[in-house]
PDB file of N, CA and C in Angstrom:
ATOM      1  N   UNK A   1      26.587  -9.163   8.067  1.00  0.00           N
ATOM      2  CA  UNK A   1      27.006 -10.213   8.996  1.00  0.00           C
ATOM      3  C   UNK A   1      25.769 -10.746   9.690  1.00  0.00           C
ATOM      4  N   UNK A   2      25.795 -12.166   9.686  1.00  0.00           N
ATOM      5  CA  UNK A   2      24.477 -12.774  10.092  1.00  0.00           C
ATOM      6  C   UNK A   2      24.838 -13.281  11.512  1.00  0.00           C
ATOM      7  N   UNK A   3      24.082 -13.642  12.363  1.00  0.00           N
ATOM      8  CA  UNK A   3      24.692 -14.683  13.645  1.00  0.00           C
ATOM      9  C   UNK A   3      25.027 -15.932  13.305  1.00  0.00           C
ATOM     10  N   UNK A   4      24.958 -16.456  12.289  1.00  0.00           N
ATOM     11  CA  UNK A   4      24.735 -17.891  11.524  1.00  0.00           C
ATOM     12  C   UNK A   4      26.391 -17.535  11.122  1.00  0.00           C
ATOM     13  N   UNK A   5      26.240 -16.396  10.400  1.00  0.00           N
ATOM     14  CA  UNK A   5      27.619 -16.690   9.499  1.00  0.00           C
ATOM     15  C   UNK A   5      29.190 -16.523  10.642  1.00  0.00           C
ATOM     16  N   UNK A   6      28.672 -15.333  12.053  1.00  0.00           N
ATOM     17  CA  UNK A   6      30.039 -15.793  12.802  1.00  0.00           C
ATOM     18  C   UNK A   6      29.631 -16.714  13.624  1.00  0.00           C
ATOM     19  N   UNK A   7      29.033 -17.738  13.971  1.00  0.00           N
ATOM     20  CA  UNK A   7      29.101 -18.966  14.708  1.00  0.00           C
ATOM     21  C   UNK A   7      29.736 -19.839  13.800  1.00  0.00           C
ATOM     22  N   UNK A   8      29.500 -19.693  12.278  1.00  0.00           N
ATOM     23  CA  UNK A   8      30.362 -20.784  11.875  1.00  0.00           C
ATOM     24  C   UNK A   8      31.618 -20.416  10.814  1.00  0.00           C
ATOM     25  N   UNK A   9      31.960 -18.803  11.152  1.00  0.00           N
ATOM     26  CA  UNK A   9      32.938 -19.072  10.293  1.00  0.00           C
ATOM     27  C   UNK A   9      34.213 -18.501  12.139  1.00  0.00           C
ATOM     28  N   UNK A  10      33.683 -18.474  12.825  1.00  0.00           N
ATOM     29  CA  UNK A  10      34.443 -18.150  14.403  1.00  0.00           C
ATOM     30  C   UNK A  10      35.112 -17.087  14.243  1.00  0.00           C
ATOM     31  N   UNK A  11      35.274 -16.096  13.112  1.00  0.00           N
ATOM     32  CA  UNK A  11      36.170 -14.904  13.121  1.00  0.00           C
ATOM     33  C   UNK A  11      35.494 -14.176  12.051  1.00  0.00           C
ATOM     34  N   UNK A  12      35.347 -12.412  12.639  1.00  0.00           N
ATOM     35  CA  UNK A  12      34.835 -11.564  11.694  1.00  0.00           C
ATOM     36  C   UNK A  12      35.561 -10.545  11.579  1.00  0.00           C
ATOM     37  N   UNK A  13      36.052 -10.065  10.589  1.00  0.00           N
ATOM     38  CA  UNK A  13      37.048  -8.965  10.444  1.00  0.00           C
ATOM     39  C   UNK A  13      36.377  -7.912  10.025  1.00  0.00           C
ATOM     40  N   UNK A  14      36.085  -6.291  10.139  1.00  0.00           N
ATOM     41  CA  UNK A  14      35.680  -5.554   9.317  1.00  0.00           C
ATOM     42  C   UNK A  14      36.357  -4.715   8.386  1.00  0.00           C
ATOM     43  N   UNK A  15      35.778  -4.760   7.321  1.00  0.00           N
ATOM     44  CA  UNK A  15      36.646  -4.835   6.114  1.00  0.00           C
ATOM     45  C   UNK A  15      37.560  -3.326   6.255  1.00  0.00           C
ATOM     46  N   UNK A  16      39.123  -3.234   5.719  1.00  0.00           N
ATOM     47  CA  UNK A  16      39.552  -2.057   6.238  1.00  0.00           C
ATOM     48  C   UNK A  16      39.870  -1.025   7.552  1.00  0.00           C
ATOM     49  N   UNK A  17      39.393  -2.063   8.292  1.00  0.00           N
ATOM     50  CA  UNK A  17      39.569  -1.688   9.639  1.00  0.00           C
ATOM     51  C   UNK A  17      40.241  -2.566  11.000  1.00  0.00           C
ATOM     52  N   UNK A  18      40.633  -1.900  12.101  1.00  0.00           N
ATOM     53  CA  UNK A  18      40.968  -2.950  12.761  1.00  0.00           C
ATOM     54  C   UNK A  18      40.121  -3.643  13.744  1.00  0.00           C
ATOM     55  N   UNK A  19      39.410  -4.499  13.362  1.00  0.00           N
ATOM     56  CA  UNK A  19      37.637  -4.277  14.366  1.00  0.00           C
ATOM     57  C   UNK A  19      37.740  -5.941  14.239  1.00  0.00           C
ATOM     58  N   UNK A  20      37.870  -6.805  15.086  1.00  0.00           N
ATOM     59  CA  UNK A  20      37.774  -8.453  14.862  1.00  0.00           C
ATOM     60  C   UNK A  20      36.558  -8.723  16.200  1.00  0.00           C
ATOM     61  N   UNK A  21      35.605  -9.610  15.413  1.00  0.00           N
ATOM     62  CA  UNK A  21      35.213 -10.264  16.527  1.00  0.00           C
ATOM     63  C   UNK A  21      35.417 -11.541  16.447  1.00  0.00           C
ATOM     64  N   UNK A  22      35.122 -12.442  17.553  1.00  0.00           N
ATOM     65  CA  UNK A  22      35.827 -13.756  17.518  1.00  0.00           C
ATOM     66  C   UNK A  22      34.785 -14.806  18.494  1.00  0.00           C
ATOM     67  N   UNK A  23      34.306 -15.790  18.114  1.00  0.00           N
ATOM     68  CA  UNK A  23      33.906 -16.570  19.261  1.00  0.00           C
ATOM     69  C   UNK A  23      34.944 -17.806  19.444  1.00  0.00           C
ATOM     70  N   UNK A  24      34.504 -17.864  20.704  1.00  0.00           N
ATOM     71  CA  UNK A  24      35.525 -19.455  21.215  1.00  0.00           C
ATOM     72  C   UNK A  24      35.213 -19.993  22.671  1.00  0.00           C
ATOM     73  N   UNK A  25      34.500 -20.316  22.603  1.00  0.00           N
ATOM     74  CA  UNK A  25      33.451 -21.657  23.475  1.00  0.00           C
ATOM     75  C   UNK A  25      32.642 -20.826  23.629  1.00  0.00           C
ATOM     76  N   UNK A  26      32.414 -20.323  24.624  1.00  0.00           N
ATOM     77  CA  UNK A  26      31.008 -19.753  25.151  1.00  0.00           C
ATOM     78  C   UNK A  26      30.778 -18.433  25.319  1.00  0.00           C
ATOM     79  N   UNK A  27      31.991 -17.501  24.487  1.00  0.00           N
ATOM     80  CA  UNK A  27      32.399 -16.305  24.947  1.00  0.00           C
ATOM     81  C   UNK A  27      32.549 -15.758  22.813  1.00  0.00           C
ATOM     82  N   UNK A  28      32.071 -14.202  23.217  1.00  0.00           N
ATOM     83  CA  UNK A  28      31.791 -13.582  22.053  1.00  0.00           C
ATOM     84  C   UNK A  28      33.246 -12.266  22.458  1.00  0.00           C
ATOM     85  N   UNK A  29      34.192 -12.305  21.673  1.00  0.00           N
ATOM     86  CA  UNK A  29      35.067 -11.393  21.919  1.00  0.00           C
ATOM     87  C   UNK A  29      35.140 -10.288  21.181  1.00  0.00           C
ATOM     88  N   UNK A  30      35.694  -8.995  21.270  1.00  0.00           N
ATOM     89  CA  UNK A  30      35.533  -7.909  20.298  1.00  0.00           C
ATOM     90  C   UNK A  30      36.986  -7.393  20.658  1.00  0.00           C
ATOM     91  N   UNK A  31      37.964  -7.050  19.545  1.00  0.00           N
ATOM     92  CA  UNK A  31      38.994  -6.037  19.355  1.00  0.00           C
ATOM     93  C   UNK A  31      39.197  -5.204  18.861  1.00  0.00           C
ATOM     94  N   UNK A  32      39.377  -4.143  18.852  1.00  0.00           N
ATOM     95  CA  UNK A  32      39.587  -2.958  18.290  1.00  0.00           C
ATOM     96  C   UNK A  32      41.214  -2.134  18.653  1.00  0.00           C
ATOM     97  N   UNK A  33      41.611  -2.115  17.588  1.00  0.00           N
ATOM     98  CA  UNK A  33      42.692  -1.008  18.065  1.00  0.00           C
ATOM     99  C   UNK A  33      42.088   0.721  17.184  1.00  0.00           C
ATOM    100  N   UNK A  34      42.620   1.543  18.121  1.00  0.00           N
ATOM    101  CA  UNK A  34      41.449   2.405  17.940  1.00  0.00           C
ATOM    102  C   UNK A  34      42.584   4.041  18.373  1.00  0.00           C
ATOM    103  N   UNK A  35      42.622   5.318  17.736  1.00  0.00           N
ATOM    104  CA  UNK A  35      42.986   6.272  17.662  1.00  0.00           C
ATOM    105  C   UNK A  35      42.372   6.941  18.995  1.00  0.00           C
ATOM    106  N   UNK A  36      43.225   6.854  20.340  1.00  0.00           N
ATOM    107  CA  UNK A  36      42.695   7.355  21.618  1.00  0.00           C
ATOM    108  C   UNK A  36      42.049   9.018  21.153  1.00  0.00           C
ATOM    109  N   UNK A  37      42.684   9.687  20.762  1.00  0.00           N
ATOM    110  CA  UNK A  37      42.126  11.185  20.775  1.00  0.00           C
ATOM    111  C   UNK A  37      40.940  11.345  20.316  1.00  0.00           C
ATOM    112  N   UNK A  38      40.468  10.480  19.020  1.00  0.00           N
ATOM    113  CA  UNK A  38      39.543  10.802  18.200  1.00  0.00           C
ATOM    114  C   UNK A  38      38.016   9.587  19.189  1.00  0.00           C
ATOM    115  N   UNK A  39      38.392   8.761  19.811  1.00  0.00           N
ATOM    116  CA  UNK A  39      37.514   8.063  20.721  1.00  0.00           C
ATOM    117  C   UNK A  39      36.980   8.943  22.134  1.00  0.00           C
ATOM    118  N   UNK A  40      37.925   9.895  22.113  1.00  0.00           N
ATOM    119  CA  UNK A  40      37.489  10.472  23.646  1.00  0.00           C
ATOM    120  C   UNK A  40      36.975  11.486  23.090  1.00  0.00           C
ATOM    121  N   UNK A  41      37.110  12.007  21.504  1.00  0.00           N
ATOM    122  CA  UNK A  41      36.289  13.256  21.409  1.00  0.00           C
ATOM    123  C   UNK A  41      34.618  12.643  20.738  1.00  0.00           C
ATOM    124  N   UNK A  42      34.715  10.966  20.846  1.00  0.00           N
ATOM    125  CA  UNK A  42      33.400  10.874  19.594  1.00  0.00           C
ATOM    126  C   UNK A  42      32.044  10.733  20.453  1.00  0.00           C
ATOM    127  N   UNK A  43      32.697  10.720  21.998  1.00  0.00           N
ATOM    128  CA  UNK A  43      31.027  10.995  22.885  1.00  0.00           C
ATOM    129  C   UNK A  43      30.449   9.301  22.392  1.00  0.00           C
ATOM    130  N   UNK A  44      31.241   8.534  22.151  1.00  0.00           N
ATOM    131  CA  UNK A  44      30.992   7.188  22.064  1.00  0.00           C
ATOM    132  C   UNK A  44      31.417   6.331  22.925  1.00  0.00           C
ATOM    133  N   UNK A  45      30.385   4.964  23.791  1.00  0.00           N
ATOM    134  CA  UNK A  45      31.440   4.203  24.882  1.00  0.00           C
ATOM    135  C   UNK A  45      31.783   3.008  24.251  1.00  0.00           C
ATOM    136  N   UNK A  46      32.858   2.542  24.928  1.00  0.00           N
ATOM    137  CA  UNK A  46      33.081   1.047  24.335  1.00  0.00           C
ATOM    138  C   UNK A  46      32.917   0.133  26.073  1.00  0.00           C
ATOM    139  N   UNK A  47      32.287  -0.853  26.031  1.00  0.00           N
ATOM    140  CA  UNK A  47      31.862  -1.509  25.039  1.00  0.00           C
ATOM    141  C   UNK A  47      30.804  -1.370  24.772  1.00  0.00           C
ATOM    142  N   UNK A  48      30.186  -1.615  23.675  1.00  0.00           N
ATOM    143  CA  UNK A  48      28.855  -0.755  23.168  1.00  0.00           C
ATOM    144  C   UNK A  48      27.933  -1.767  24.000  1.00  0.00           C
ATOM    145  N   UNK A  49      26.641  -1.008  23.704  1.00  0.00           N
ATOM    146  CA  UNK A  49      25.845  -1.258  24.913  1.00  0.00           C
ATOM    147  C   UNK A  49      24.821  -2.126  24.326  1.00  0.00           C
ATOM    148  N   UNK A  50      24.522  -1.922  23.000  1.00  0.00           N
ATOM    149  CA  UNK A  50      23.297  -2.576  22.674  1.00  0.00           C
ATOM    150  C   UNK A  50      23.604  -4.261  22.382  1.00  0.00           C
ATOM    151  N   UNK A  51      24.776  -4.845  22.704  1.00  0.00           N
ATOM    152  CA  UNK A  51      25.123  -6.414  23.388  1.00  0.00           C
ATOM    153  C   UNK A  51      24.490  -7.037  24.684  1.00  0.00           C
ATOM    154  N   UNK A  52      24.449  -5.804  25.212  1.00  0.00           N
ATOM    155  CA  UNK A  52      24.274  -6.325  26.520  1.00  0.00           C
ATOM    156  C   UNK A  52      25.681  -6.319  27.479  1.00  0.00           C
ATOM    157  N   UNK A  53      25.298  -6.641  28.968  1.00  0.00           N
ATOM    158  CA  UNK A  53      26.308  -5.811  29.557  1.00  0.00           C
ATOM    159  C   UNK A  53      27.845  -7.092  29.543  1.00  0.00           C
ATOM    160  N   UNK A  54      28.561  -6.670  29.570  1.00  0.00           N
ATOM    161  CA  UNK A  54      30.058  -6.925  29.649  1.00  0.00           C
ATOM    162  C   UNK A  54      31.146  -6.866  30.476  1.00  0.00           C
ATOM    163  N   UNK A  55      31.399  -7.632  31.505  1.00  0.00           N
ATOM    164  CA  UNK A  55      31.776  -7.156  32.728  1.00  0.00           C
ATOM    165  C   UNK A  55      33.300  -7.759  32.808  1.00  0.00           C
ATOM    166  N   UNK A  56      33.780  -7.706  31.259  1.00  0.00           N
ATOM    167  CA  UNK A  56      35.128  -7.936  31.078  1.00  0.00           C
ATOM    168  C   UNK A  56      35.728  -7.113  29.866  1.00  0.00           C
ATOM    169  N   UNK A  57      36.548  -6.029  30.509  1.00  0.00           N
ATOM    170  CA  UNK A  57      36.810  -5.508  29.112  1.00  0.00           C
ATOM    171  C   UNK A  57      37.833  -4.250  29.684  1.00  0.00           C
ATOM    172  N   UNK A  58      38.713  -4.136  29.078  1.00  0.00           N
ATOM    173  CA  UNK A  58      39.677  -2.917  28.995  1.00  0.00           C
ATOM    174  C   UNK A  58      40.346  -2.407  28.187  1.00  0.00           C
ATOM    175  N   UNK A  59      40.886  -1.383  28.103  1.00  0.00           N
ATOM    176  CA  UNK A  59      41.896  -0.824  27.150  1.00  0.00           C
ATOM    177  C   UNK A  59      43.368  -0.288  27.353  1.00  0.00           C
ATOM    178  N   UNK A  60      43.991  -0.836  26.273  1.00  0.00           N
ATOM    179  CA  UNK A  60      45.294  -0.680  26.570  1.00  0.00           C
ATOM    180  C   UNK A  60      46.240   0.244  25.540  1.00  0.00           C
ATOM    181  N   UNK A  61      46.208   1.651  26.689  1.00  0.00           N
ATOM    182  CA  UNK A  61      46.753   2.743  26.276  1.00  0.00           C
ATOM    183  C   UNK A  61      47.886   2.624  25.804  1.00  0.00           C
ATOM    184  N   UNK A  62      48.573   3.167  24.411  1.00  0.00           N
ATOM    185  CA  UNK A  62      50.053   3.049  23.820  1.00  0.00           C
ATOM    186  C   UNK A  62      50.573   4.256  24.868  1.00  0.00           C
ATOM    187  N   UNK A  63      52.393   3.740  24.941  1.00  0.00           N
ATOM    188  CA  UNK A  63      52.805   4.738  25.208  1.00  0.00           C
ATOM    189  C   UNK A  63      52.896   6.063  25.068  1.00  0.00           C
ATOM    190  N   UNK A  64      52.975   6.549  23.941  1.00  0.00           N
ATOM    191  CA  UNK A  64      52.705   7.743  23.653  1.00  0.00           C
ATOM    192  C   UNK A  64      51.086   8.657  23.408  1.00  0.00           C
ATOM    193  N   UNK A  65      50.150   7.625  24.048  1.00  0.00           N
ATOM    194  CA  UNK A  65      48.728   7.786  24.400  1.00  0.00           C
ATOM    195  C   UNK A  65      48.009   8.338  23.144  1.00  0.00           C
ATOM    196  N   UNK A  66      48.441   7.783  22.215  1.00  0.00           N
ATOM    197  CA  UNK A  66      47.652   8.504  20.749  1.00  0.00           C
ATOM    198  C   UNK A  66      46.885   6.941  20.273  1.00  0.00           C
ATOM    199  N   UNK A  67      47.429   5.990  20.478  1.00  0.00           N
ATOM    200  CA  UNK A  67      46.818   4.558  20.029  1.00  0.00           C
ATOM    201  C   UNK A  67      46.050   3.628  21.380  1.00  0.00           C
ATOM    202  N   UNK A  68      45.255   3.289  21.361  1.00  0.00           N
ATOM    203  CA  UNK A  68      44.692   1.950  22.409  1.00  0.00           C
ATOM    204  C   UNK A  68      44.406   0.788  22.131  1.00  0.00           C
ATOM    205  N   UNK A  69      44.262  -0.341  22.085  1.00  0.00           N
ATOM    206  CA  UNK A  69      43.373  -1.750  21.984  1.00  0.00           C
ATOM    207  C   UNK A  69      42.237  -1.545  23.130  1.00  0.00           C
ATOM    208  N   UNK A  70      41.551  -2.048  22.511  1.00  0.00           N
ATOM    209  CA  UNK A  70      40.576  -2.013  23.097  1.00  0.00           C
ATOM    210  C   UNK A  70      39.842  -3.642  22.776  1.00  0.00           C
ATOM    211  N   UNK A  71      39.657  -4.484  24.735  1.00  0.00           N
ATOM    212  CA  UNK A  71      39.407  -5.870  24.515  1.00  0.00           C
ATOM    213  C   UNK A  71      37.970  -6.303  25.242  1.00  0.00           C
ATOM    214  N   UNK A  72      37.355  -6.797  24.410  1.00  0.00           N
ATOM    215  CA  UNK A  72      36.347  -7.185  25.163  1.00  0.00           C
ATOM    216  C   UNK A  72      35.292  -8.790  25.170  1.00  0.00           C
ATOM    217  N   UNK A  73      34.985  -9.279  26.114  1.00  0.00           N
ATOM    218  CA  UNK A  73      34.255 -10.362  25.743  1.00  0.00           C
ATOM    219  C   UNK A  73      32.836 -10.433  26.799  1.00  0.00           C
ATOM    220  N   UNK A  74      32.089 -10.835  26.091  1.00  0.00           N
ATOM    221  CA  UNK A  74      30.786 -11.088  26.713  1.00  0.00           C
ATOM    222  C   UNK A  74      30.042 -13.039  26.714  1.00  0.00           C
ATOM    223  N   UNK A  75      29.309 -13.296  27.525  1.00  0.00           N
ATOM    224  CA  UNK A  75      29.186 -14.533  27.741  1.00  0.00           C
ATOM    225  C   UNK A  75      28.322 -14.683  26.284  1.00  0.00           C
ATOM    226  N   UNK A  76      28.657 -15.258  25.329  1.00  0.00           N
ATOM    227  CA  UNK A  76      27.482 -15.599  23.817  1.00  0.00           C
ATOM    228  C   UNK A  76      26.119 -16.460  24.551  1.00  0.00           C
ATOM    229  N   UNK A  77      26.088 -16.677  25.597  1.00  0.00           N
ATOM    230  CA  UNK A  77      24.295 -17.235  25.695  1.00  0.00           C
ATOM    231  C   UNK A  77      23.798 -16.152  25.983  1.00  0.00           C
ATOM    232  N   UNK A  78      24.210 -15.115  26.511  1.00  0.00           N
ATOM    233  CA  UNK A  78      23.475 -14.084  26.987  1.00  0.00           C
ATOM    234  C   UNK A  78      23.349 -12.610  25.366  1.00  0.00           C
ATOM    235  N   UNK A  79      24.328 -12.999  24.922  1.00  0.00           N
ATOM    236  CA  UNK A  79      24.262 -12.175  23.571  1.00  0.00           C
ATOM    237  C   UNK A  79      24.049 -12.492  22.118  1.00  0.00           C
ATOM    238  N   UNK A  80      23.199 -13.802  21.925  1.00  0.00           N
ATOM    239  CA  UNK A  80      22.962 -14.664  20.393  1.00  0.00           C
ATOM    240  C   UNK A  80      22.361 -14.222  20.088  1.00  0.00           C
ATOM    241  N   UNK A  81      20.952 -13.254  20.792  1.00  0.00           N
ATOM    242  CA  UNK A  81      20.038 -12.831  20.073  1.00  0.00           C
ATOM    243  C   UNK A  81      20.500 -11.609  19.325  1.00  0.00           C
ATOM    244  N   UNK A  82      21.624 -10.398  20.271  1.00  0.00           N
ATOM    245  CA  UNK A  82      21.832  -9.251  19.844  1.00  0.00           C
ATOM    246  C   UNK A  82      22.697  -9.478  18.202  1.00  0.00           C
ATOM    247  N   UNK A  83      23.332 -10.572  18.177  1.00  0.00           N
ATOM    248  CA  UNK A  83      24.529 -10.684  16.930  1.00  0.00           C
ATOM    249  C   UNK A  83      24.267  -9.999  15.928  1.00  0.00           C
ATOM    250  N   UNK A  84      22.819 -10.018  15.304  1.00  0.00           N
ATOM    251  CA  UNK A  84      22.672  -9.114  14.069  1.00  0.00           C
ATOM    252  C   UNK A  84      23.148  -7.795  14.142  1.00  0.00           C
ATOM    253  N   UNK A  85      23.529  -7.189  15.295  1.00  0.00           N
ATOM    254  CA  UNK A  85      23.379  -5.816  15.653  1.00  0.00           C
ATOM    255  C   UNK A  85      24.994  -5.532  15.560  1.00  0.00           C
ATOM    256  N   UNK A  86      25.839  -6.565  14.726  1.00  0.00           N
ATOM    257  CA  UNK A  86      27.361  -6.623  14.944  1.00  0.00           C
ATOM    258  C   UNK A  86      27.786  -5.655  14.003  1.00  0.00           C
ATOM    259  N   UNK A  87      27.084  -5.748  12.565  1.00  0.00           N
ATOM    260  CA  UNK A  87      27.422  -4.917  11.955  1.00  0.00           C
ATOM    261  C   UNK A  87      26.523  -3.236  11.856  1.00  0.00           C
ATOM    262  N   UNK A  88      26.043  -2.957  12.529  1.00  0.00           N
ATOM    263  CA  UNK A  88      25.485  -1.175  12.967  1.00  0.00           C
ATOM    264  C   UNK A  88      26.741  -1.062  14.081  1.00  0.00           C
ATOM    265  N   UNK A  89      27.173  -2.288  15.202  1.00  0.00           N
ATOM    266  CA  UNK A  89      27.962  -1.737  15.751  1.00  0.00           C
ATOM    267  C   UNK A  89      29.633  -0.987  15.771  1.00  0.00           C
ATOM    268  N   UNK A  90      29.846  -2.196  14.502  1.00  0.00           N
ATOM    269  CA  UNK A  90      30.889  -1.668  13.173  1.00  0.00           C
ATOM    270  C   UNK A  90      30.727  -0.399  12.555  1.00  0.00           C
ATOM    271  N   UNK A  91      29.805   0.131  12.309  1.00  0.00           N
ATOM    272  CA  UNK A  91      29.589   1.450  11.431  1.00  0.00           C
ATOM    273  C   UNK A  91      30.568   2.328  12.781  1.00  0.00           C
ATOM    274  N   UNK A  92      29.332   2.225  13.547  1.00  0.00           N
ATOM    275  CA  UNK A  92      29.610   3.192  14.727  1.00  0.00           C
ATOM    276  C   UNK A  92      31.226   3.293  15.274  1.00  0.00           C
ATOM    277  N   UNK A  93      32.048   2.566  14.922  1.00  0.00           N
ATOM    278  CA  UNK A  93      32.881   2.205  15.724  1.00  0.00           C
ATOM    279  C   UNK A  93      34.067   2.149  15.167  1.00  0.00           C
ATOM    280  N   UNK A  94      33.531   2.124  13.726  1.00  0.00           N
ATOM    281  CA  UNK A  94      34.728   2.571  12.610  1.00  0.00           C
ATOM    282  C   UNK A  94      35.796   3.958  12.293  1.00  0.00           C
ATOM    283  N   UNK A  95      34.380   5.177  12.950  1.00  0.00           N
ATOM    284  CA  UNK A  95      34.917   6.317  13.008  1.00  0.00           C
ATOM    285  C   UNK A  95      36.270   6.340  13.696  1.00  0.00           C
ATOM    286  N   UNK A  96      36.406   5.943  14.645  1.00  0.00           N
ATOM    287  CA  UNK A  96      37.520   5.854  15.406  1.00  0.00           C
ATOM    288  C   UNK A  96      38.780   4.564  15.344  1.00  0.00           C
ATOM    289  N   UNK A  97      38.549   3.877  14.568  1.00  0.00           N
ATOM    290  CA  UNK A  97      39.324   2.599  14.565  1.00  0.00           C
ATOM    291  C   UNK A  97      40.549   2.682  13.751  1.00  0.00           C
ATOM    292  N   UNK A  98      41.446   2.050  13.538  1.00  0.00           N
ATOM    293  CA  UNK A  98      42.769   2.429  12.917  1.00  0.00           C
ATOM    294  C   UNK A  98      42.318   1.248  11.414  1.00  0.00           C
ATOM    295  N   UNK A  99      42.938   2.277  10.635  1.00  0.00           N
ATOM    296  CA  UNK A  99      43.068   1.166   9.205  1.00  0.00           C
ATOM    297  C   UNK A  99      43.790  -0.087   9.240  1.00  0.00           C
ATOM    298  N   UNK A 100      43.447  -0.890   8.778  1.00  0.00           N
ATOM    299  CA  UNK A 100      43.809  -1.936   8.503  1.00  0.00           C
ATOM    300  C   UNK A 100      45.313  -1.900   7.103  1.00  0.00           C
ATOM    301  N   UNK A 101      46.458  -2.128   7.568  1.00  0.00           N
ATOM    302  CA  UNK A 101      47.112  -2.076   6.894  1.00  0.00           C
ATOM    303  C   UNK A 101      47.922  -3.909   6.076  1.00  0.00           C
ATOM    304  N   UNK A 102      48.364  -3.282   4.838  1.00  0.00           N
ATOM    305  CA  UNK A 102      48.400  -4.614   4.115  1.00  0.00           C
ATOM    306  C   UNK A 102      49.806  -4.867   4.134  1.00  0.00           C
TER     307      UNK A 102
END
């Protein structure tokens, strides 16, 4: 994933997983729905850090506290340079993410 290729295709899915990022005006968004147990044991934070900071973002615990979404957006002038770093942040982030079902 290039910064070129999500500015102009506005939506990135990672393959098999539930991991979307999205731009739309001036704002770089990230979703994840994500296996709560296996996120609180992976010593991993969301939202990842090497974007830069993010001062909009939460997660939304399923009832039965085994599933979350997890939402986040950051201002894209302040994060165009980091974009290449979208897909290492995918690796990382996959461990914990729910499959993508067809």
């Amino acid at each position: 994933m290039t910064p070129k290729e999500l500015k102009n295709d506005k939506e990135y899915k990672f393959s098999g997983k539930k991991i979307t990022w999205t731009i739309s005006g001036n704002s770089l968004f990230l979703e994840v729905e994500l296996d709560w147990v296996k996120y609180n044991n992976s010593g991993i934070t969301l939202p990842p850090d090497e974007l830069g900071r993010s001062t909009n973002w939460h997660f939304q615990l399923s009832e039965d506290s085994i599933t979350s979404l997890f939402v986040c957006n950051w201002d894209l002038r302040r994060v165009k340079d980091n974009l290449k770093l979208i897909d290492s942040i995918n690796e990382k982030i996959a461990q914990f993410a729910l499959e993508e079902t067809i």
